[in-house]
C-alpha atoms as a PDB file:
ATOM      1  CA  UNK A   1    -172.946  71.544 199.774  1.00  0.00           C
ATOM      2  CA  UNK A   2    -172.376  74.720 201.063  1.00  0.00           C
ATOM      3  CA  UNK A   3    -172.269  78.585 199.770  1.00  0.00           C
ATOM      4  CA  UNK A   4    -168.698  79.399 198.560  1.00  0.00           C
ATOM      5  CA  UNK A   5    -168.198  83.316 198.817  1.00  0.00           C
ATOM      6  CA  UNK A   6    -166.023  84.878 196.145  1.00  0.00           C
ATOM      7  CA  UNK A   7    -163.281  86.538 198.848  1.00  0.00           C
ATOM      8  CA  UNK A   8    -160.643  87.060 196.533  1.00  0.00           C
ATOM      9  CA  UNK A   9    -161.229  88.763 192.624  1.00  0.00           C
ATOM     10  CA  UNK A  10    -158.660  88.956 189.823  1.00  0.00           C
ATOM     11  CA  UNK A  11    -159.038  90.568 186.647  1.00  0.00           C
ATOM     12  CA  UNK A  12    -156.996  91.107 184.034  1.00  0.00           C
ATOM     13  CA  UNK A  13    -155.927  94.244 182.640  1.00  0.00           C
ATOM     14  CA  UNK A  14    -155.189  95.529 179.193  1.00  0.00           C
ATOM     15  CA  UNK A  15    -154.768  98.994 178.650  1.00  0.00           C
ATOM     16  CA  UNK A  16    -157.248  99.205 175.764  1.00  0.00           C
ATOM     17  CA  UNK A  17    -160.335 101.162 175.188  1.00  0.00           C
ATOM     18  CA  UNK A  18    -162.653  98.864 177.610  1.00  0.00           C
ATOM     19  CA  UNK A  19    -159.755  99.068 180.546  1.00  0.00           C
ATOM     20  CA  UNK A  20    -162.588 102.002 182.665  1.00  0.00           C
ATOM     21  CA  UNK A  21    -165.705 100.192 181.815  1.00  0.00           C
ATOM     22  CA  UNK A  22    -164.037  96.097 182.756  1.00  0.00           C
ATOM     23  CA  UNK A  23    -162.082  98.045 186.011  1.00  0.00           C
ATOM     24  CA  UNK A  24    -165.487  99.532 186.875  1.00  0.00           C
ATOM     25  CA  UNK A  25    -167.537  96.166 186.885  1.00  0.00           C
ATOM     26  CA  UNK A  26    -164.699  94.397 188.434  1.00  0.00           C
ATOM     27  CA  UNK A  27    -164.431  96.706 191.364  1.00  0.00           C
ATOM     28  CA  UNK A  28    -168.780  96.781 191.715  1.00  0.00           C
ATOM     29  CA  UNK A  29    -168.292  92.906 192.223  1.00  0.00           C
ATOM     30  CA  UNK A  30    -166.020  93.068 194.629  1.00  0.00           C
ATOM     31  CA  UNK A  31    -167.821  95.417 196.937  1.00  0.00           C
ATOM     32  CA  UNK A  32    -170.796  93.550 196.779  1.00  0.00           C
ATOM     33  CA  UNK A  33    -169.214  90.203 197.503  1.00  0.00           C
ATOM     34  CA  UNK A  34    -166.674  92.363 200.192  1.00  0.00           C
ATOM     35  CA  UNK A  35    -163.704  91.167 198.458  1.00  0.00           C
ATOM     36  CA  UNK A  36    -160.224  92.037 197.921  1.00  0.00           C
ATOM     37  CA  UNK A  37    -159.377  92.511 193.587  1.00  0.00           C
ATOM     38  CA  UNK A  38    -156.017  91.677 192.331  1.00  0.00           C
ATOM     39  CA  UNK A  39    -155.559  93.646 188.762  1.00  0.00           C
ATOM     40  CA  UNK A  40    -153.107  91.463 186.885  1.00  0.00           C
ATOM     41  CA  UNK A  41    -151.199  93.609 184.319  1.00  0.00           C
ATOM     42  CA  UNK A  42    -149.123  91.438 181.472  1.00  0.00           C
ATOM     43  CA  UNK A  43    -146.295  93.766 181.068  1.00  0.00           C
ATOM     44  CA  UNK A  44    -143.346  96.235 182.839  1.00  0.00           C
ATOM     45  CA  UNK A  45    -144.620  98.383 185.433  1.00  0.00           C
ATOM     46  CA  UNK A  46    -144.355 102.122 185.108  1.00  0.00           C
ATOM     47  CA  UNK A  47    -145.950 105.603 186.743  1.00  0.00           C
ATOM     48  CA  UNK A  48    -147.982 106.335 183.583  1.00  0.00           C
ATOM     49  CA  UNK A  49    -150.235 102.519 184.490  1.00  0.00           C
ATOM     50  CA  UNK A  50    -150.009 103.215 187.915  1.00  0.00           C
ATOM     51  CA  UNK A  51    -151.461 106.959 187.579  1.00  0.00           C
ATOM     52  CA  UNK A  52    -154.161 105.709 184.850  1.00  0.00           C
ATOM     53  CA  UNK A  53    -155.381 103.226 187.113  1.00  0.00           C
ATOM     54  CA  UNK A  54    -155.476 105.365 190.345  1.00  0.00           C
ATOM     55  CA  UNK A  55    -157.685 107.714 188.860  1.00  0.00           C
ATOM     56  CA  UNK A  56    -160.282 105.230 187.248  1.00  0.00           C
ATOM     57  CA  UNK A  57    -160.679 103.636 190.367  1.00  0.00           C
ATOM     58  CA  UNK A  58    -160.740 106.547 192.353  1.00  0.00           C
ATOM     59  CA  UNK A  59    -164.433 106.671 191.799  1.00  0.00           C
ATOM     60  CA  UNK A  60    -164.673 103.507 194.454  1.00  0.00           C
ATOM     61  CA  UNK A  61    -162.230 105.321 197.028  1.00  0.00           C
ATOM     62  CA  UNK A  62    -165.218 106.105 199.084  1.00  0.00           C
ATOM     63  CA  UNK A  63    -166.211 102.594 199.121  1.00  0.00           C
ATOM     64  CA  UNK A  64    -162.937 101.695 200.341  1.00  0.00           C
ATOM     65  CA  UNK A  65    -162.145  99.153 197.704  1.00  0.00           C
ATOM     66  CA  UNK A  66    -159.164  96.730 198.584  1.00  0.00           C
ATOM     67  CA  UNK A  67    -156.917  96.340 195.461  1.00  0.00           C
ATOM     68  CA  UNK A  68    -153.611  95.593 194.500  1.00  0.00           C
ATOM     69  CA  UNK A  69    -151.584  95.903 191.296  1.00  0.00           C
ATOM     70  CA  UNK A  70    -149.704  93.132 189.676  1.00  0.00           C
ATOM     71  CA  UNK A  71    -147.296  93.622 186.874  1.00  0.00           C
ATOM     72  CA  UNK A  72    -145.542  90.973 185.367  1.00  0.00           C
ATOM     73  CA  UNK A  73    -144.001  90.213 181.835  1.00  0.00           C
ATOM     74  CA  UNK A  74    -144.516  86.800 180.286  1.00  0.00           C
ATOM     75  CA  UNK A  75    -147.048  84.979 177.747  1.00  0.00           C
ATOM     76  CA  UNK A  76    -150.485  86.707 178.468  1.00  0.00           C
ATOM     77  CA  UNK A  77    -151.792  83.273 179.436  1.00  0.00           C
ATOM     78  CA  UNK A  78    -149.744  81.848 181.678  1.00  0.00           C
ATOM     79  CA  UNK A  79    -149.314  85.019 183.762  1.00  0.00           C
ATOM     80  CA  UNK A  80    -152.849  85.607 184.419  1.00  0.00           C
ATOM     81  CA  UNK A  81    -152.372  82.337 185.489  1.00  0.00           C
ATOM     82  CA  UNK A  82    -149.813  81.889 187.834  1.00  0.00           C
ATOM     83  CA  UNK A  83    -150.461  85.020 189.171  1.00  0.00           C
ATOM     84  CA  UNK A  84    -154.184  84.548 189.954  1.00  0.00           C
ATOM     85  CA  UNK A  85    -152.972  81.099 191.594  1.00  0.00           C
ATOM     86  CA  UNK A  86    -150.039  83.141 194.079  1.00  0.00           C
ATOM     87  CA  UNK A  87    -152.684  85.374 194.930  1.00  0.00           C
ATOM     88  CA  UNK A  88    -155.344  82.734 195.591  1.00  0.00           C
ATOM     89  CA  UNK A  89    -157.734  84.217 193.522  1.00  0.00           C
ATOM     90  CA  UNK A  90    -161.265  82.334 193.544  1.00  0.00           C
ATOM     91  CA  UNK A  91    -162.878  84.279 190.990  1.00  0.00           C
ATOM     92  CA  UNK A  92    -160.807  85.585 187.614  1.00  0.00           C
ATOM     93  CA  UNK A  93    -162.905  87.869 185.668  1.00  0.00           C
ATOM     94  CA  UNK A  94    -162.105  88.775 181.789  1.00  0.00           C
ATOM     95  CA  UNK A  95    -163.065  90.898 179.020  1.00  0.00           C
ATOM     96  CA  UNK A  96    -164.277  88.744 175.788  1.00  0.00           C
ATOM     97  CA  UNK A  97    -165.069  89.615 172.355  1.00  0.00           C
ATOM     98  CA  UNK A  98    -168.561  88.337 171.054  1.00  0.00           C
ATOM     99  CA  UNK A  99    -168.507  85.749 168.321  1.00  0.00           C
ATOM    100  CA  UNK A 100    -165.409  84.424 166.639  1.00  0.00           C
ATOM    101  CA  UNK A 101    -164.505  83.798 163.393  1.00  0.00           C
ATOM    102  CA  UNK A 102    -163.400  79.731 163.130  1.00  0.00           C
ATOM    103  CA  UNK A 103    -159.790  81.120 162.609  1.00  0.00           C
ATOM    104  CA  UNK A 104    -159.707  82.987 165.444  1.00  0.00           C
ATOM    105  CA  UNK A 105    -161.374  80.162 167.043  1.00  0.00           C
ATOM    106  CA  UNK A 106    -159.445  77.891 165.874  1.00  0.00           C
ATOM    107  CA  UNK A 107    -156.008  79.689 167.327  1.00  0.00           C
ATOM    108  CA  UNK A 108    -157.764  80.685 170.461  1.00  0.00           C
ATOM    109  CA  UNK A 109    -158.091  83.706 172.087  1.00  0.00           C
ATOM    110  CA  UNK A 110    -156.609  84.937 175.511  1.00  0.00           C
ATOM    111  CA  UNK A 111    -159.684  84.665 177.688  1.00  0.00           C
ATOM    112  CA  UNK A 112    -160.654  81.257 175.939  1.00  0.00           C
ATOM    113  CA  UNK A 113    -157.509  79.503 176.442  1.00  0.00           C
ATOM    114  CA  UNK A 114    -157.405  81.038 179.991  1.00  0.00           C
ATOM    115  CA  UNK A 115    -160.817  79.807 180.705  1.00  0.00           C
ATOM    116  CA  UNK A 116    -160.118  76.356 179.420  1.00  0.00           C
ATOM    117  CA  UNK A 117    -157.110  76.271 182.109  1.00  0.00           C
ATOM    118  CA  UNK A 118    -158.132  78.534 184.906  1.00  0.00           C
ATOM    119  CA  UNK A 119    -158.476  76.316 188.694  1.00  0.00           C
ATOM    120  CA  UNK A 120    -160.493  78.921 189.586  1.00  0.00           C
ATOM    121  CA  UNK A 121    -164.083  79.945 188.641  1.00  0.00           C
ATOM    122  CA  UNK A 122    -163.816  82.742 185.537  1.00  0.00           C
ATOM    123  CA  UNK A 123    -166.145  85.149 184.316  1.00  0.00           C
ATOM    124  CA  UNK A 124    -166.181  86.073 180.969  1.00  0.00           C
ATOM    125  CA  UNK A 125    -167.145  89.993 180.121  1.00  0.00           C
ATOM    126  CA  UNK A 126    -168.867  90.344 176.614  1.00  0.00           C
ATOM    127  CA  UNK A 127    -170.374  93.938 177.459  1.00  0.00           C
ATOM    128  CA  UNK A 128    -168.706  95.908 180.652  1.00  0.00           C
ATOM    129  CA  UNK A 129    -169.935  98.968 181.268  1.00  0.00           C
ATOM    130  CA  UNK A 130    -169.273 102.185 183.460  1.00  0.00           C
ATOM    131  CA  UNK A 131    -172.752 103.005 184.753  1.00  0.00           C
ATOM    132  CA  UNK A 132    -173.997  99.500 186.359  1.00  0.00           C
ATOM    133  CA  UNK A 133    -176.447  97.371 184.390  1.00  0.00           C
ATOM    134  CA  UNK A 134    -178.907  95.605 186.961  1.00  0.00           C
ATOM    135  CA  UNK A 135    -178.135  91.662 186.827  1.00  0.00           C
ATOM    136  CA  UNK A 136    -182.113  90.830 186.455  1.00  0.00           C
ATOM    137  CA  UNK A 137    -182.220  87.344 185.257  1.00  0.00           C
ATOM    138  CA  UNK A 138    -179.599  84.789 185.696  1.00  0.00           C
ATOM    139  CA  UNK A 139    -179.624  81.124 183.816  1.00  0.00           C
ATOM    140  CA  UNK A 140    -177.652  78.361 185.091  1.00  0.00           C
ATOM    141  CA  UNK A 141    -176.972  74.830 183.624  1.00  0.00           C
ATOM    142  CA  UNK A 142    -179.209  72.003 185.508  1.00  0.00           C
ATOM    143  CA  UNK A 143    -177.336  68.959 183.620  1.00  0.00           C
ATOM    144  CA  UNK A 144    -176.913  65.707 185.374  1.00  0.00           C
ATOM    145  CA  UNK A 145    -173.550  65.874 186.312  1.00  0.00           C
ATOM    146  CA  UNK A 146    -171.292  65.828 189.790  1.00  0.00           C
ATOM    147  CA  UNK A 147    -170.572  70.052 189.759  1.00  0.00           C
ATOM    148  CA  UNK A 148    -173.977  70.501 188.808  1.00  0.00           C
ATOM    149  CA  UNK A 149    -175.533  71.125 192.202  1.00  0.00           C
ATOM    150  CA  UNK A 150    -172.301  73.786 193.941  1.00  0.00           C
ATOM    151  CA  UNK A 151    -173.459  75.359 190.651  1.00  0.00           C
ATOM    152  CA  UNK A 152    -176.823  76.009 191.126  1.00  0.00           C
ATOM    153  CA  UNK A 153    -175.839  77.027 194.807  1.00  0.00           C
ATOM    154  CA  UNK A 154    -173.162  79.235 193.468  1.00  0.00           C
ATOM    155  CA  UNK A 155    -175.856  80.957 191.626  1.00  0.00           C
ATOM    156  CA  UNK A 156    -178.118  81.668 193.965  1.00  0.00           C
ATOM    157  CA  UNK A 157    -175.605  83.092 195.902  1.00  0.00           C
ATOM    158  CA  UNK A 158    -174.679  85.613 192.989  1.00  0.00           C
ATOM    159  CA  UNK A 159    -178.642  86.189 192.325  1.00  0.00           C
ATOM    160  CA  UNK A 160    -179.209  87.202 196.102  1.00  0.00           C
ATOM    161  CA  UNK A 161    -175.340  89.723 195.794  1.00  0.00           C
ATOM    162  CA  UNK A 162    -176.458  91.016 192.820  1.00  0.00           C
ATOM    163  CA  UNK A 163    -180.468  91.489 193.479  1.00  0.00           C
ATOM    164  CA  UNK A 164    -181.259  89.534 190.806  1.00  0.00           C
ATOM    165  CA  UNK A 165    -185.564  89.243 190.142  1.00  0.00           C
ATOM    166  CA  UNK A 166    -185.522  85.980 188.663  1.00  0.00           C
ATOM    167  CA  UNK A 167    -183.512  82.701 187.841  1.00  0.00           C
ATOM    168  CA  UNK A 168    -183.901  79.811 185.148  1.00  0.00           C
ATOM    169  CA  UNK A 169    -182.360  76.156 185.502  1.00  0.00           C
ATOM    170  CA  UNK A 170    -182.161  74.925 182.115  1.00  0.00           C
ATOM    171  CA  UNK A 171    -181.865  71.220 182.480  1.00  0.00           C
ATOM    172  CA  UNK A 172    -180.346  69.964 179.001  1.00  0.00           C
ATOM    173  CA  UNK A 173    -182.059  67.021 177.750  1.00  0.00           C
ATOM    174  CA  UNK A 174    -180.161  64.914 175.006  1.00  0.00           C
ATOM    175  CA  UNK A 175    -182.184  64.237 171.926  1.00  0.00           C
ATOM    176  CA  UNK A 176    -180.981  60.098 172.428  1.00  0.00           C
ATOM    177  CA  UNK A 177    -183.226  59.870 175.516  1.00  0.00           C
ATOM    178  CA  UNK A 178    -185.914  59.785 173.362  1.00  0.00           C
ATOM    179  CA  UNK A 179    -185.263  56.450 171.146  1.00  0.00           C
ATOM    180  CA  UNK A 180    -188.162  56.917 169.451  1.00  0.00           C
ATOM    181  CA  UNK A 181    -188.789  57.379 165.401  1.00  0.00           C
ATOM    182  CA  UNK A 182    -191.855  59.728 165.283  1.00  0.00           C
ATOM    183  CA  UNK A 183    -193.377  58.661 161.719  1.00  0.00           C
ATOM    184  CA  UNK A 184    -197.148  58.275 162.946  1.00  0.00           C
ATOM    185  CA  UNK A 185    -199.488  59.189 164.992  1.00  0.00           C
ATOM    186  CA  UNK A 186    -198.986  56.134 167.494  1.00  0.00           C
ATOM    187  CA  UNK A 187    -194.931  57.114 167.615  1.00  0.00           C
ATOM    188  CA  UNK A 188    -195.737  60.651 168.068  1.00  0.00           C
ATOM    189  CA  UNK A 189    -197.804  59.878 171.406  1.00  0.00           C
ATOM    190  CA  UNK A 190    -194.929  57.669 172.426  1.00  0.00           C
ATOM    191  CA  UNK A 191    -192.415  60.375 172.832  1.00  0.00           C
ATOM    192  CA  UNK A 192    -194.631  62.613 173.630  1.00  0.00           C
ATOM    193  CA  UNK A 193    -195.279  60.578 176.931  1.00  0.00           C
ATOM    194  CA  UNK A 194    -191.133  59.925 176.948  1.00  0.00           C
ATOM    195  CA  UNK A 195    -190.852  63.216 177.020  1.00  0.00           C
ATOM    196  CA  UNK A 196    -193.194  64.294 179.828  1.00  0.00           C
ATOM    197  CA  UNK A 197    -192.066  61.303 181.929  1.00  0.00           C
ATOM    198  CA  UNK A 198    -188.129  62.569 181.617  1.00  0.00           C
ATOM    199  CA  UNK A 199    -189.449  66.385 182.273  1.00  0.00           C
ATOM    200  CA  UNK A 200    -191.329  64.900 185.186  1.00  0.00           C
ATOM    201  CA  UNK A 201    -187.799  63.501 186.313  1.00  0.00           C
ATOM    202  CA  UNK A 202    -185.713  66.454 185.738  1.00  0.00           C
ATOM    203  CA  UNK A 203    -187.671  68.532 187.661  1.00  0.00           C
ATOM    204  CA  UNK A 204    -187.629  66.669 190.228  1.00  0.00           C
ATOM    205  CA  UNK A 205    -184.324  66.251 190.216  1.00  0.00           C
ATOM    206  CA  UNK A 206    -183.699  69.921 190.078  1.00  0.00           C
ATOM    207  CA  UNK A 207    -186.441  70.340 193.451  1.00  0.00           C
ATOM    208  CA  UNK A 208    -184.726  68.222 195.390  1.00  0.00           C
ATOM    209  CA  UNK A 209    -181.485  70.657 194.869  1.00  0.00           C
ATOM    210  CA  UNK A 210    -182.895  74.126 195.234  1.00  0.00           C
ATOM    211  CA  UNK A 211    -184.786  72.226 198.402  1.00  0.00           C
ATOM    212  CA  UNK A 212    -181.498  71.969 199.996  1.00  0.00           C
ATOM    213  CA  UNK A 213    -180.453  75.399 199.573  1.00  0.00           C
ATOM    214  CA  UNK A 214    -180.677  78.135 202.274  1.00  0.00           C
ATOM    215  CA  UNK A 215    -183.900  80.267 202.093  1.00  0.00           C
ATOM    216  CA  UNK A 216    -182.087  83.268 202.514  1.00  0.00           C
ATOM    217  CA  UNK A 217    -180.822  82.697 199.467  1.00  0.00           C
ATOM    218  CA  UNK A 218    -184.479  81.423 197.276  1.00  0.00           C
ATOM    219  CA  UNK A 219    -187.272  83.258 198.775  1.00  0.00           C
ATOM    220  CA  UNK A 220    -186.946  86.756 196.971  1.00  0.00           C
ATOM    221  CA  UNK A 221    -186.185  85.319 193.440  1.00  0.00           C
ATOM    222  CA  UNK A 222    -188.636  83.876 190.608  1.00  0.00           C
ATOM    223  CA  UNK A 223    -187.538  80.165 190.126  1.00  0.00           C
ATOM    224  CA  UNK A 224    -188.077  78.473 186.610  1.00  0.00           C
ATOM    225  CA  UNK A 225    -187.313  75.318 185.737  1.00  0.00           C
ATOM    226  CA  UNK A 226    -187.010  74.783 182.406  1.00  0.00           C
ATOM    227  CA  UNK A 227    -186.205  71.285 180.727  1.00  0.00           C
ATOM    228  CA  UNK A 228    -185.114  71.747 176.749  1.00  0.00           C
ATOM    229  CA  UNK A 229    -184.172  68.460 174.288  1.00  0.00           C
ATOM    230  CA  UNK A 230    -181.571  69.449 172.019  1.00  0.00           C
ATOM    231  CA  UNK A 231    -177.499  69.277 171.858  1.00  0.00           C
ATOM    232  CA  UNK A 232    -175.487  70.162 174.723  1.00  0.00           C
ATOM    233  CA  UNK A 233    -174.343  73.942 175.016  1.00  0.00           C
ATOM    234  CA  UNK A 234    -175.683  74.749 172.092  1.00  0.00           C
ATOM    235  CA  UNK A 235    -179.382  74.831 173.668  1.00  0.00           C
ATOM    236  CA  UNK A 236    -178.556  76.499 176.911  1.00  0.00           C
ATOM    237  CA  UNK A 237    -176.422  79.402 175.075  1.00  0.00           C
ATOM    238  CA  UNK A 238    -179.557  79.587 172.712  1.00  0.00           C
ATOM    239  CA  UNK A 239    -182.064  79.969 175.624  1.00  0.00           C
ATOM    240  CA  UNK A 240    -180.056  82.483 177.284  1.00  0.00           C
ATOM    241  CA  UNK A 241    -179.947  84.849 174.150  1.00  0.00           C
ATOM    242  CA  UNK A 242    -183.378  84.392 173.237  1.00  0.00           C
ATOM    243  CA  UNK A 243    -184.765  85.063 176.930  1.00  0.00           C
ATOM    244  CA  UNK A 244    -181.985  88.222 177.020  1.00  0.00           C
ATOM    245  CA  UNK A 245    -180.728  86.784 180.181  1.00  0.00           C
ATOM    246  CA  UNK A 246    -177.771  89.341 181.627  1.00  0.00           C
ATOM    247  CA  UNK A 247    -175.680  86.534 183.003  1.00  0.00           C
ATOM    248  CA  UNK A 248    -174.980  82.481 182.228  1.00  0.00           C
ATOM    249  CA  UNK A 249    -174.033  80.334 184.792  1.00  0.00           C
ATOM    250  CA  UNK A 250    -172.088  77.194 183.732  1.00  0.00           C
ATOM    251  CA  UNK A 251    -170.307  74.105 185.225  1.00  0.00           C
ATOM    252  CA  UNK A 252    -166.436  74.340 184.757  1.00  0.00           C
ATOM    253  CA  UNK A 253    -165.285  72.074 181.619  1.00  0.00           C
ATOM    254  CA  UNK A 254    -163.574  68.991 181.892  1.00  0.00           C
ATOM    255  CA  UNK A 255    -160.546  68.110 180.578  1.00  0.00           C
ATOM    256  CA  UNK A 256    -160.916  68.354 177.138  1.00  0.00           C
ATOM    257  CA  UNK A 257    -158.546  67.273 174.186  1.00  0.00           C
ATOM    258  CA  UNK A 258    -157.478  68.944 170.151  1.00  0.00           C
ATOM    259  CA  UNK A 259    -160.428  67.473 168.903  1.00  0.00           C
ATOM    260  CA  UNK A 260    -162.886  69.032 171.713  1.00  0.00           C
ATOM    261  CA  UNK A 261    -161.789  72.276 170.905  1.00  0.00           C
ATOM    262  CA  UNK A 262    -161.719  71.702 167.179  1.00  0.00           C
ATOM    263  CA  UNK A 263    -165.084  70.258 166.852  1.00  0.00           C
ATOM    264  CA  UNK A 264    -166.989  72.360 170.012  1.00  0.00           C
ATOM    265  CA  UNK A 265    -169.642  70.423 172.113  1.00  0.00           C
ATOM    266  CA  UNK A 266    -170.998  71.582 175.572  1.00  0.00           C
ATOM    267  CA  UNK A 267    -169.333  74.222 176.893  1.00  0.00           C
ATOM    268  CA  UNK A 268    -167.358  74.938 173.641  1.00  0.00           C
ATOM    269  CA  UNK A 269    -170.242  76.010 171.929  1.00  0.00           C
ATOM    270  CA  UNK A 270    -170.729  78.907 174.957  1.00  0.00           C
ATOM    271  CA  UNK A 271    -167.103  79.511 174.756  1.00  0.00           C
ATOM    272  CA  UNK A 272    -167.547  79.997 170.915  1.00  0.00           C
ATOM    273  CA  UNK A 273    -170.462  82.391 170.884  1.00  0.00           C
ATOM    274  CA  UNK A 274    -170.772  84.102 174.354  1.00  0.00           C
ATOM    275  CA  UNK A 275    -174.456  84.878 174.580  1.00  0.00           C
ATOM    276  CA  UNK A 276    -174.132  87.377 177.305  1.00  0.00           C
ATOM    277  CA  UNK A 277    -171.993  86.928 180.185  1.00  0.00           C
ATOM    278  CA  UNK A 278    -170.617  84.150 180.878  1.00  0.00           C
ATOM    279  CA  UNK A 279    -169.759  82.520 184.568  1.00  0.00           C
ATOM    280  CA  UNK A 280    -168.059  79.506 184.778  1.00  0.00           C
ATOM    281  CA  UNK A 281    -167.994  77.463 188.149  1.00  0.00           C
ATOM    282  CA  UNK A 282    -165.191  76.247 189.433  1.00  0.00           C
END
């Protein structure tokens, strides 16, 4: 697989109190990726939004960022969109609140419902800010699955954009892959050795990956693998919190039905409690 470049940025914009600090990190990203931002407005256009956002982003006018204004009324959701597909946007980046209540998770909020829908790769905001906040350590998923290796690639790519010092590939190991009830001292040893003989195999696994990636891209980060047994999502989002890592980088979700969303698993549980920013891979 190859490096996919972010050429195109979206964002969408609320005129609320974080509106300078989500325009500021939106329009950061896309100089250092070199890409053109779409600001998607759900509402009428007028000189007042116009004017507001001139002179916020008149800061990057030096930099020469390439922007362009969309305003269009509709539901929230489905203009965001349809507008960030017209405009072939490849990455859509939000503002999210932190921890939800289960009501409000329950009814679902903008950027969740967005994120759950988007065709392109989103990135979910928890803490934007005006002066820039070095992206030091990224984590990324390492899960056996299909998208799992455009992921990793994907960010790499952001680590070497963003000058990031080090990266973590949690590989998520389900608790079922070790069949084992631990009750003595001969059971204990037994998945003990299970365990080191799957950890042996993820990492592996997770070698031969970054192996194939460009050097360019791997030789001035810190690489950890890091195999954890435990549920789905839950684990990663954990590990990311608890090693205060400034971004999480996730494989898109599939399909997923009521009862996914009702009862979270995998990337629900992220979705749910936002750890720190949150990429999702399309």
């Amino acid at each position: 697989m190859s490096i996919k470049p972010f050429n195109i940025l979206g964002i969408g914009v609320a005129f609320s109190p974080n509106l300078k600090p989500n325009l500021y990190e939106a329009a950061r990203l896309a100089l250092f990726f070199k890409s053109k931002l779409i600001l998607i407005h759900v509402g009428e256009q007028s000189e007042d939004k116009i004017k507001t956002l001139k002179i916020i982003l008149n800061a990057f006018k030096k930099d020469k960022l390439d922007y362009e204004v969309v305003f269009k009324i509709g539901n929230p959701v489905e203009v965001i969109l349809s507008s960030a597909k017209e405009k072939n946007v490849e990455l859509l980046i939000l503002g999210a609140l932190k921890r939800e209540n289960f009501v409000n998770y329950y009814l679902g909020s903008i950027a969740r419902k967005i994120t759950r829908q988007a065709k392109c790769s989103v990135l979910l905001l928890t803490k934007p800010s005006i002066n820039r906040v070095p992206c030091k350590h990224i984590v990324v998923n390492g899960l056996e699955d299909p998208k799992t290796e455009q992921t990793i690639i994907s960010a790499f790519y952001l680590g070497k954009q963003l000058n990031a010092e080090k990266l973590t590939i949690v590989e998520e190991i389900t608790q079922n892959e070790v069949a084992i009830k631990v009750d003595d001292d001969k059971s204990l040893r037994k998945a003990t050795i299970i365990k080191e003989r799957i950890t042996l195999r993820e990492n592996t696994r997770i070698k031969q990956i970054v192996d194939h990636i460009p050097k360019e891209y791997v030789q001035d980060i810190a690489i950890k693998s890091q195999p954890i047994f435990g549920k789905r999502g839950y684990s990663i989002g954990h590990y990311a919190q608890i090693s205060r890592a400034d971004l999480l980088v996730m494989n898109a979700p599939s399909k997923m039905s009521f009862w996914d969303r009702l009862f979270p698993h995998d990337i629900e549980h992220i979705l749910t409690e936002l750890p720190t920013d949150v990429l999702i891979i399309q």
